[in-house]
PDB file of N, CA and C in Angstrom:
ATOM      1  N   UNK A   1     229.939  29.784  80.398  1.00  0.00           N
ATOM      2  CA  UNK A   1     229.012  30.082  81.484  1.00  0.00           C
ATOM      3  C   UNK A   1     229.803  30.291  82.783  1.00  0.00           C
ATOM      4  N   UNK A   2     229.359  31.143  83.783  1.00  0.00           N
ATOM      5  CA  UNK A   2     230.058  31.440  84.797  1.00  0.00           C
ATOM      6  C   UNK A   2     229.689  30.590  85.777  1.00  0.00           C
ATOM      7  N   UNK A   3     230.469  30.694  86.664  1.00  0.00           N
ATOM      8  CA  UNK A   3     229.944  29.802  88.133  1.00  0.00           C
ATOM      9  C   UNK A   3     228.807  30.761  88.993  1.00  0.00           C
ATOM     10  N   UNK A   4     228.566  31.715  88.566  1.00  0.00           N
ATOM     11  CA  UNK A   4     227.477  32.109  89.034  1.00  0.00           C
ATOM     12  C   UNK A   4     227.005  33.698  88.435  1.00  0.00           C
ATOM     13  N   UNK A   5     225.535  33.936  88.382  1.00  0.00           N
ATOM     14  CA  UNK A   5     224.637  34.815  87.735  1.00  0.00           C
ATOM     15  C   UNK A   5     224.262  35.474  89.003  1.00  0.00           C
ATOM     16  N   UNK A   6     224.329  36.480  88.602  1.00  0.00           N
ATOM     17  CA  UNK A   6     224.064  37.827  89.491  1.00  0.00           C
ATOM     18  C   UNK A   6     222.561  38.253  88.855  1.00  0.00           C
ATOM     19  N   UNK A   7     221.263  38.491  89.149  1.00  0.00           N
ATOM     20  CA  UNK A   7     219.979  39.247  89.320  1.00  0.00           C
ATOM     21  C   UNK A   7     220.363  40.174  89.637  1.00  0.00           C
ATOM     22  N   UNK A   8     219.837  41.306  89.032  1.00  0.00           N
ATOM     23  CA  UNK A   8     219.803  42.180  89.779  1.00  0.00           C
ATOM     24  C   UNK A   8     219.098  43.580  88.896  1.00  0.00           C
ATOM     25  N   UNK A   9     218.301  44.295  89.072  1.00  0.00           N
ATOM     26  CA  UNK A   9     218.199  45.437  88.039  1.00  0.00           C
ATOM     27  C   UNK A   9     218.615  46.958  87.752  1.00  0.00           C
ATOM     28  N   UNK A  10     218.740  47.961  87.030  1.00  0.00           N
ATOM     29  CA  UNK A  10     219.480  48.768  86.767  1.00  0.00           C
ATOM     30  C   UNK A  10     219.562  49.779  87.542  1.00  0.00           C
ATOM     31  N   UNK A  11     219.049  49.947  88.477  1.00  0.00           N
ATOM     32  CA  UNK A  11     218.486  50.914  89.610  1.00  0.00           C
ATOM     33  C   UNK A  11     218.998  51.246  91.121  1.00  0.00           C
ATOM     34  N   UNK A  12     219.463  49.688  91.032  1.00  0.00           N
ATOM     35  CA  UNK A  12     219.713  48.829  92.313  1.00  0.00           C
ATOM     36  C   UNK A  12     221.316  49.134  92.737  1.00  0.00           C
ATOM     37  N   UNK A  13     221.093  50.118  93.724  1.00  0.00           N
ATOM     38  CA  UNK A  13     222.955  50.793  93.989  1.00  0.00           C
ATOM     39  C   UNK A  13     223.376  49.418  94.723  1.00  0.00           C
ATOM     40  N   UNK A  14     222.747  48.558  95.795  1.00  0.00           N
ATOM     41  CA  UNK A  14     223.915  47.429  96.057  1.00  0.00           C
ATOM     42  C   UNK A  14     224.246  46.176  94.733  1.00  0.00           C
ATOM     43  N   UNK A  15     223.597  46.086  93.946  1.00  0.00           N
ATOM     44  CA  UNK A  15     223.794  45.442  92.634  1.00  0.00           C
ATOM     45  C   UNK A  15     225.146  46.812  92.244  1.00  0.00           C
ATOM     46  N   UNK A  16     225.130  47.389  91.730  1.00  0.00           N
ATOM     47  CA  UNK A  16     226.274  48.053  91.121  1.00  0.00           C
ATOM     48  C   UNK A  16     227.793  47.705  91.972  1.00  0.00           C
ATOM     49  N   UNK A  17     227.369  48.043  93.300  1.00  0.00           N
ATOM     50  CA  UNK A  17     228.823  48.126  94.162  1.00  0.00           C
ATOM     51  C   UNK A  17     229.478  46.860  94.030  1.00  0.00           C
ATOM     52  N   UNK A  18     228.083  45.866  94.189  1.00  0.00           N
ATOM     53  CA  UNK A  18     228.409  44.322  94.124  1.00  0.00           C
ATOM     54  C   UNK A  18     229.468  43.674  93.079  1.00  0.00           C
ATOM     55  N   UNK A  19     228.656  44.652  91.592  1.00  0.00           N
ATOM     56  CA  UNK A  19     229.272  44.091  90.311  1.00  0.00           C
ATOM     57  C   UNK A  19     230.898  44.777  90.431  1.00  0.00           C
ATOM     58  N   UNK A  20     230.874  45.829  91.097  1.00  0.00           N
ATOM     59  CA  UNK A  20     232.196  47.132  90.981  1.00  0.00           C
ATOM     60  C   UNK A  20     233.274  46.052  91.999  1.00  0.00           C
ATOM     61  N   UNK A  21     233.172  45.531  92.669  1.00  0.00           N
ATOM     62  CA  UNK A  21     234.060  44.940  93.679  1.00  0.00           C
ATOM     63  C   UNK A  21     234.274  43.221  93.165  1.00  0.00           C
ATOM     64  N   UNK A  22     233.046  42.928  92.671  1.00  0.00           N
ATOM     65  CA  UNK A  22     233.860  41.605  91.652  1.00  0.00           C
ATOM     66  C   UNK A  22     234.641  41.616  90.287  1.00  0.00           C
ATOM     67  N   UNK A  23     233.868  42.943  89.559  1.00  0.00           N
ATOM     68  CA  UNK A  23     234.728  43.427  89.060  1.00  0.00           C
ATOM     69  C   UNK A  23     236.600  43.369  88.849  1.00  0.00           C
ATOM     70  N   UNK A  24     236.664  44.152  90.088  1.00  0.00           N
ATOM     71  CA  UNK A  24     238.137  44.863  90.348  1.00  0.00           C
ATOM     72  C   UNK A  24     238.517  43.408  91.343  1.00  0.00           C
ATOM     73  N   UNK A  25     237.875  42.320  91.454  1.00  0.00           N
ATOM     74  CA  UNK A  25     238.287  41.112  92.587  1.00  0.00           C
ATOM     75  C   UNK A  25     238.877  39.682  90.941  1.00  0.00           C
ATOM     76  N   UNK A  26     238.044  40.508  90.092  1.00  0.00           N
ATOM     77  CA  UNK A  26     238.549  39.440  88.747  1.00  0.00           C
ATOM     78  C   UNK A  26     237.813  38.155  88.803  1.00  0.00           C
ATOM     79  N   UNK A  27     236.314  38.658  89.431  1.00  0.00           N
ATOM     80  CA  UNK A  27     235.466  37.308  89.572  1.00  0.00           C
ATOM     81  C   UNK A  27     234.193  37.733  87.968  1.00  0.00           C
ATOM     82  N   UNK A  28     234.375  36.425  87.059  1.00  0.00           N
ATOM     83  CA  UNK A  28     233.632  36.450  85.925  1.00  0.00           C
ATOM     84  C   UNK A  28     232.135  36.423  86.556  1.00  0.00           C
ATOM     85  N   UNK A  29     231.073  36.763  86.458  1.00  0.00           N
ATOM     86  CA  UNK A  29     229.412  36.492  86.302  1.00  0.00           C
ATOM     87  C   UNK A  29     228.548  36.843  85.144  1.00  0.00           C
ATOM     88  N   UNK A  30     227.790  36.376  85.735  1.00  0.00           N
ATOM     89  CA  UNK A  30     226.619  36.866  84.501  1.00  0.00           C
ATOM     90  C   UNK A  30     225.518  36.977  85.458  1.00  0.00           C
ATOM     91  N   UNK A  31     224.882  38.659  84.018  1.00  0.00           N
ATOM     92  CA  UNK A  31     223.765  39.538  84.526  1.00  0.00           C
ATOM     93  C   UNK A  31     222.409  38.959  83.921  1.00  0.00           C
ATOM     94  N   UNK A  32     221.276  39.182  84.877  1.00  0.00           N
ATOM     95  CA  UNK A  32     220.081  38.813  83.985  1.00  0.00           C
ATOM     96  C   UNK A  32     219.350  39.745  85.269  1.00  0.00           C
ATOM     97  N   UNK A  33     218.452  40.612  84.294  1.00  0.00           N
ATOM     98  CA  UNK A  33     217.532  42.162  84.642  1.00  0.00           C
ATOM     99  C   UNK A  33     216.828  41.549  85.041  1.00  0.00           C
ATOM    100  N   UNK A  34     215.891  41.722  86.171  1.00  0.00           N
ATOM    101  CA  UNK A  34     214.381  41.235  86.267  1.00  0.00           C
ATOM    102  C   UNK A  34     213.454  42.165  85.750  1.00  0.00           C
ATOM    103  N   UNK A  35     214.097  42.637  85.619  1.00  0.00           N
ATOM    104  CA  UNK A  35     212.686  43.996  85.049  1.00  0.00           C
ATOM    105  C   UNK A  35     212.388  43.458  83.569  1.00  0.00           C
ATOM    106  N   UNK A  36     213.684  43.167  83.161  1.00  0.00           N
ATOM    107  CA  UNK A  36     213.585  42.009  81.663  1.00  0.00           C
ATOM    108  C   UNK A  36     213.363  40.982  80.999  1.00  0.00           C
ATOM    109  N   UNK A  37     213.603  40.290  82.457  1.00  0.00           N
ATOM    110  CA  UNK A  37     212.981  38.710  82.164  1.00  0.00           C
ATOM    111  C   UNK A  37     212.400  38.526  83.449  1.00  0.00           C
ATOM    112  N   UNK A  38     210.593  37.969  83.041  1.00  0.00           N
ATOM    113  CA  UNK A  38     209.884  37.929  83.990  1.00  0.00           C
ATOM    114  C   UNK A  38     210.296  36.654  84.401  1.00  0.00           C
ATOM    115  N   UNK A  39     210.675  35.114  83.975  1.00  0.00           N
ATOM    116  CA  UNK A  39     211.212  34.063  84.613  1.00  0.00           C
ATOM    117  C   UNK A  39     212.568  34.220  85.412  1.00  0.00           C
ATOM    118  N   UNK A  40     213.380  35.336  85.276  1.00  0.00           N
ATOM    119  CA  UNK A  40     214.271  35.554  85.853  1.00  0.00           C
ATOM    120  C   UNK A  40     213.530  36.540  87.536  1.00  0.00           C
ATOM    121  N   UNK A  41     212.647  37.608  87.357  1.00  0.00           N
ATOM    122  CA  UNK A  41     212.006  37.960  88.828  1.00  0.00           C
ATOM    123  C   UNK A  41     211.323  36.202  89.322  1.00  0.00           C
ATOM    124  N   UNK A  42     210.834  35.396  88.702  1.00  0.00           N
ATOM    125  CA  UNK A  42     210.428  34.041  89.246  1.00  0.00           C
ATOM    126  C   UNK A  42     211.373  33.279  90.412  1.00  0.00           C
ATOM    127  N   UNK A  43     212.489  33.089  90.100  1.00  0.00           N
ATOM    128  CA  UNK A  43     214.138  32.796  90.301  1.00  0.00           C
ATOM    129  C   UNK A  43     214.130  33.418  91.413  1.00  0.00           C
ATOM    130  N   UNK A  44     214.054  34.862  91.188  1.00  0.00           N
ATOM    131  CA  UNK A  44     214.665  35.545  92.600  1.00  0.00           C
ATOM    132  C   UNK A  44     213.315  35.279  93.848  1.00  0.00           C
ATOM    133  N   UNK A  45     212.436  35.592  93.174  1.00  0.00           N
ATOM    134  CA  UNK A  45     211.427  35.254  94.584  1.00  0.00           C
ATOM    135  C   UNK A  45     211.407  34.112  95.157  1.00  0.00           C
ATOM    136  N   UNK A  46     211.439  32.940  94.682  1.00  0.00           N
ATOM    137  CA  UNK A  46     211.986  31.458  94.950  1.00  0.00           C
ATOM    138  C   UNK A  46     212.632  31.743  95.841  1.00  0.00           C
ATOM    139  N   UNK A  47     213.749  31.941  95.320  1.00  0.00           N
ATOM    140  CA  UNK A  47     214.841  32.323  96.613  1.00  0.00           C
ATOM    141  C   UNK A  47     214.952  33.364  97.845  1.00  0.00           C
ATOM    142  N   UNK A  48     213.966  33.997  97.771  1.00  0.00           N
ATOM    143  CA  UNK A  48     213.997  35.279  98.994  1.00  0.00           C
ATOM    144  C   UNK A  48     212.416  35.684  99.363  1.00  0.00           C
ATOM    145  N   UNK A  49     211.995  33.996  99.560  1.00  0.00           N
ATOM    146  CA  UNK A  49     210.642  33.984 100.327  1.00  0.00           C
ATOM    147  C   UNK A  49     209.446  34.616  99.393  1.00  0.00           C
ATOM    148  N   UNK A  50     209.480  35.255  98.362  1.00  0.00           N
ATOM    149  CA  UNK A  50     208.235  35.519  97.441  1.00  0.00           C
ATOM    150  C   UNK A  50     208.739  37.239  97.118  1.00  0.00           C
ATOM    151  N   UNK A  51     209.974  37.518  97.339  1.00  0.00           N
ATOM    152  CA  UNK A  51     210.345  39.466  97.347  1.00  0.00           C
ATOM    153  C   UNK A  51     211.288  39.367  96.500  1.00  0.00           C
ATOM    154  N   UNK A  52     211.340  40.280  95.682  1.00  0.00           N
ATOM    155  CA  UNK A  52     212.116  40.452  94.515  1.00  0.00           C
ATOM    156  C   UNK A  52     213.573  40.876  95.134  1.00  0.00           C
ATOM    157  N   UNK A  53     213.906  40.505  95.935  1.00  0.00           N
ATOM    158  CA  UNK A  53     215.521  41.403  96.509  1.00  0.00           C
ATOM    159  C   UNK A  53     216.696  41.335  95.585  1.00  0.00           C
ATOM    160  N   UNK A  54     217.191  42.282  95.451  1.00  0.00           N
ATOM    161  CA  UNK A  54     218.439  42.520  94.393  1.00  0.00           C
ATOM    162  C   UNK A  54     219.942  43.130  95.124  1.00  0.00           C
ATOM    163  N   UNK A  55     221.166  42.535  94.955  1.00  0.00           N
ATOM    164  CA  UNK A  55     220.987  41.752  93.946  1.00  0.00           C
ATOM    165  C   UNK A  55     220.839  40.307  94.594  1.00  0.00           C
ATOM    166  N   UNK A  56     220.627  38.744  93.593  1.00  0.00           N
ATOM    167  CA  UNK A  56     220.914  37.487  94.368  1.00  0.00           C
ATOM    168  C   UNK A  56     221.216  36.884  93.370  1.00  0.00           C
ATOM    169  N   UNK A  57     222.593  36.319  94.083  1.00  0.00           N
ATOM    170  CA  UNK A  57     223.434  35.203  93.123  1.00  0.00           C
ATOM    171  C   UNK A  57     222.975  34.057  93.275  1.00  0.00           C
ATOM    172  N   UNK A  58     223.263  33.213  92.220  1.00  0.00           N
ATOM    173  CA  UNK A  58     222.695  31.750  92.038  1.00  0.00           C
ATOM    174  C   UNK A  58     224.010  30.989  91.499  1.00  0.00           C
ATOM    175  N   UNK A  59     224.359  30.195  92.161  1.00  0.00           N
ATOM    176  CA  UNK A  59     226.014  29.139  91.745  1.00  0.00           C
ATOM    177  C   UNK A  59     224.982  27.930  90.665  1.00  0.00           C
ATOM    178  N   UNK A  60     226.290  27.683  90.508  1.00  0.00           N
ATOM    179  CA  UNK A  60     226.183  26.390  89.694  1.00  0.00           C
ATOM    180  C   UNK A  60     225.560  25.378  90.270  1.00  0.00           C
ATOM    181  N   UNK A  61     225.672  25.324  91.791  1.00  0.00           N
ATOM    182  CA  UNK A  61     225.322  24.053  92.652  1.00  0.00           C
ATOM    183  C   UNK A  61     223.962  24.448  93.041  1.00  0.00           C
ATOM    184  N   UNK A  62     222.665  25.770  92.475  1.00  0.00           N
ATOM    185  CA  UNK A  62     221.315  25.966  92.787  1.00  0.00           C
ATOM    186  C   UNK A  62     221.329  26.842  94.354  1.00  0.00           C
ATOM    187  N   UNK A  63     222.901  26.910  94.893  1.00  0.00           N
ATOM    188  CA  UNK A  63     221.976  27.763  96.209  1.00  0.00           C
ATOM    189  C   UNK A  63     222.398  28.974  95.550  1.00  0.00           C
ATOM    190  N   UNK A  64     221.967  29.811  96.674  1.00  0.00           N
ATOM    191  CA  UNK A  64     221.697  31.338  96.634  1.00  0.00           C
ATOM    192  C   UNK A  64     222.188  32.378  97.091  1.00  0.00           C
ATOM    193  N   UNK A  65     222.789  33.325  97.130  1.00  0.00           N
ATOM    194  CA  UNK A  65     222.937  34.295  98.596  1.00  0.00           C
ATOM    195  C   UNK A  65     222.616  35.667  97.830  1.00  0.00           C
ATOM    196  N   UNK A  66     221.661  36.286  98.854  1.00  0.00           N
ATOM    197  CA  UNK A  66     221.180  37.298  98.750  1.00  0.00           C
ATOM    198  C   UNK A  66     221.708  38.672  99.217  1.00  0.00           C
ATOM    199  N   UNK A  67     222.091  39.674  98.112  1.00  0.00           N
ATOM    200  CA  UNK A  67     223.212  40.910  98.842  1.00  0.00           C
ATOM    201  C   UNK A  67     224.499  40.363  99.689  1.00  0.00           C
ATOM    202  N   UNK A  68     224.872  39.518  99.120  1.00  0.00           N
ATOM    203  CA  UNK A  68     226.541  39.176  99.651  1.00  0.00           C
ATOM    204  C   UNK A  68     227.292  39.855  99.569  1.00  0.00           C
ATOM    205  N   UNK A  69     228.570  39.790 101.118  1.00  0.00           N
ATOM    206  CA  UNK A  69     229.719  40.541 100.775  1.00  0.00           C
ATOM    207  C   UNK A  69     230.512  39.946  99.394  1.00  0.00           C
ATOM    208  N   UNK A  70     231.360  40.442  98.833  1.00  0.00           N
ATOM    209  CA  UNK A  70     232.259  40.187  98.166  1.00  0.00           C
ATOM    210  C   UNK A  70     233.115  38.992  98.669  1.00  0.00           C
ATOM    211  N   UNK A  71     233.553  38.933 100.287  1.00  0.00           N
ATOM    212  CA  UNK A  71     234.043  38.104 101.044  1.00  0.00           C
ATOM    213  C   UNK A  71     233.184  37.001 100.811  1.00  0.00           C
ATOM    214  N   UNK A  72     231.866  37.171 101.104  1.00  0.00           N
ATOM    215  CA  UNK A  72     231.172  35.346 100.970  1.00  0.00           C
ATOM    216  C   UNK A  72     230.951  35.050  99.314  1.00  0.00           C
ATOM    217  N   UNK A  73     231.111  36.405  98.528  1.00  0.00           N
ATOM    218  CA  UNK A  73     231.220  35.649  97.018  1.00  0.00           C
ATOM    219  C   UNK A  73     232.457  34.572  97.221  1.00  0.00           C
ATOM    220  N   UNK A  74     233.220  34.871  97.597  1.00  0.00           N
ATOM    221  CA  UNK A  74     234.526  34.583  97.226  1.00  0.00           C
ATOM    222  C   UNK A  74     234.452  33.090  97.959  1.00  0.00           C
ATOM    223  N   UNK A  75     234.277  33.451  99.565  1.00  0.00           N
ATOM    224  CA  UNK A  75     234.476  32.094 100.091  1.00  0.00           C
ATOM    225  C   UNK A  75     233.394  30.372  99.188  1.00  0.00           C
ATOM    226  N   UNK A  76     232.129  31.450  98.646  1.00  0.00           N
ATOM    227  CA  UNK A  76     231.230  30.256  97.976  1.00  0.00           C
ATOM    228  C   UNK A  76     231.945  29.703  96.333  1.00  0.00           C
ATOM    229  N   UNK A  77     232.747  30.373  96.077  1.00  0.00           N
ATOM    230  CA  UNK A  77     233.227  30.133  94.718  1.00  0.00           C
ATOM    231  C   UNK A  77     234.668  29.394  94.762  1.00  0.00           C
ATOM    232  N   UNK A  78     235.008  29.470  96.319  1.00  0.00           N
ATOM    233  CA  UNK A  78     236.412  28.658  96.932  1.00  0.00           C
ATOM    234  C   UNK A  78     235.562  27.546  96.896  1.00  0.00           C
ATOM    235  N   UNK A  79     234.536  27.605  97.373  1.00  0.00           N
ATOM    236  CA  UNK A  79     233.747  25.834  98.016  1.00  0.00           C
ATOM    237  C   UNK A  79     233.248  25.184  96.653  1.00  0.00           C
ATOM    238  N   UNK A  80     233.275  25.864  95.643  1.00  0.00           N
ATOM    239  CA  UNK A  80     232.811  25.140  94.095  1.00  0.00           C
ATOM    240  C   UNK A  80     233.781  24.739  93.740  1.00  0.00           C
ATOM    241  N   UNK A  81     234.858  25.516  93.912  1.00  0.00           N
ATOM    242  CA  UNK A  81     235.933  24.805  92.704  1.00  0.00           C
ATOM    243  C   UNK A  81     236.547  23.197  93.321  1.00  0.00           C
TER     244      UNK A  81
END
């Protein structure tokens, strides 16, 4: 399991760039569609006031950040380890 799951669905150009720059940064995640799993759109609205916003990561430690730079992926995954 990764230190953190990326939402996000197939459509969604800042979800792609997001995945393209952790990608090529050598940061592991995991994907879950909302369009695919309706408890997974549940998750994201929780977290972004009742709006489906894509993409939003979820850490190991339950918080959130919604459309992050690559920079605050990084700095939140410095503060886990």
């Amino acid at each position: 399991m990764s230190a953190v799951t990326m939402y996000t669905t197939p459509w969604c150009g800042y979800c792609h760039r997001l995945k393209g720059q952790m990608d090529r940064a050598g940061i592991a995640y995991d994907v879950v569609d909302i369009e695919q799993d309706p408890a997974a759109a549940d998750i994201v609205m929780a977290a972004n006031d009742g709006n489906q916003t894509v993409p939003t990561l979820v850490y190991t430690d339950g918080t959130a950040q919604t459309n992050p730079s690559l920079k605050q992926v990084q700095e939140k995954l410095a503060a886990l380890a």
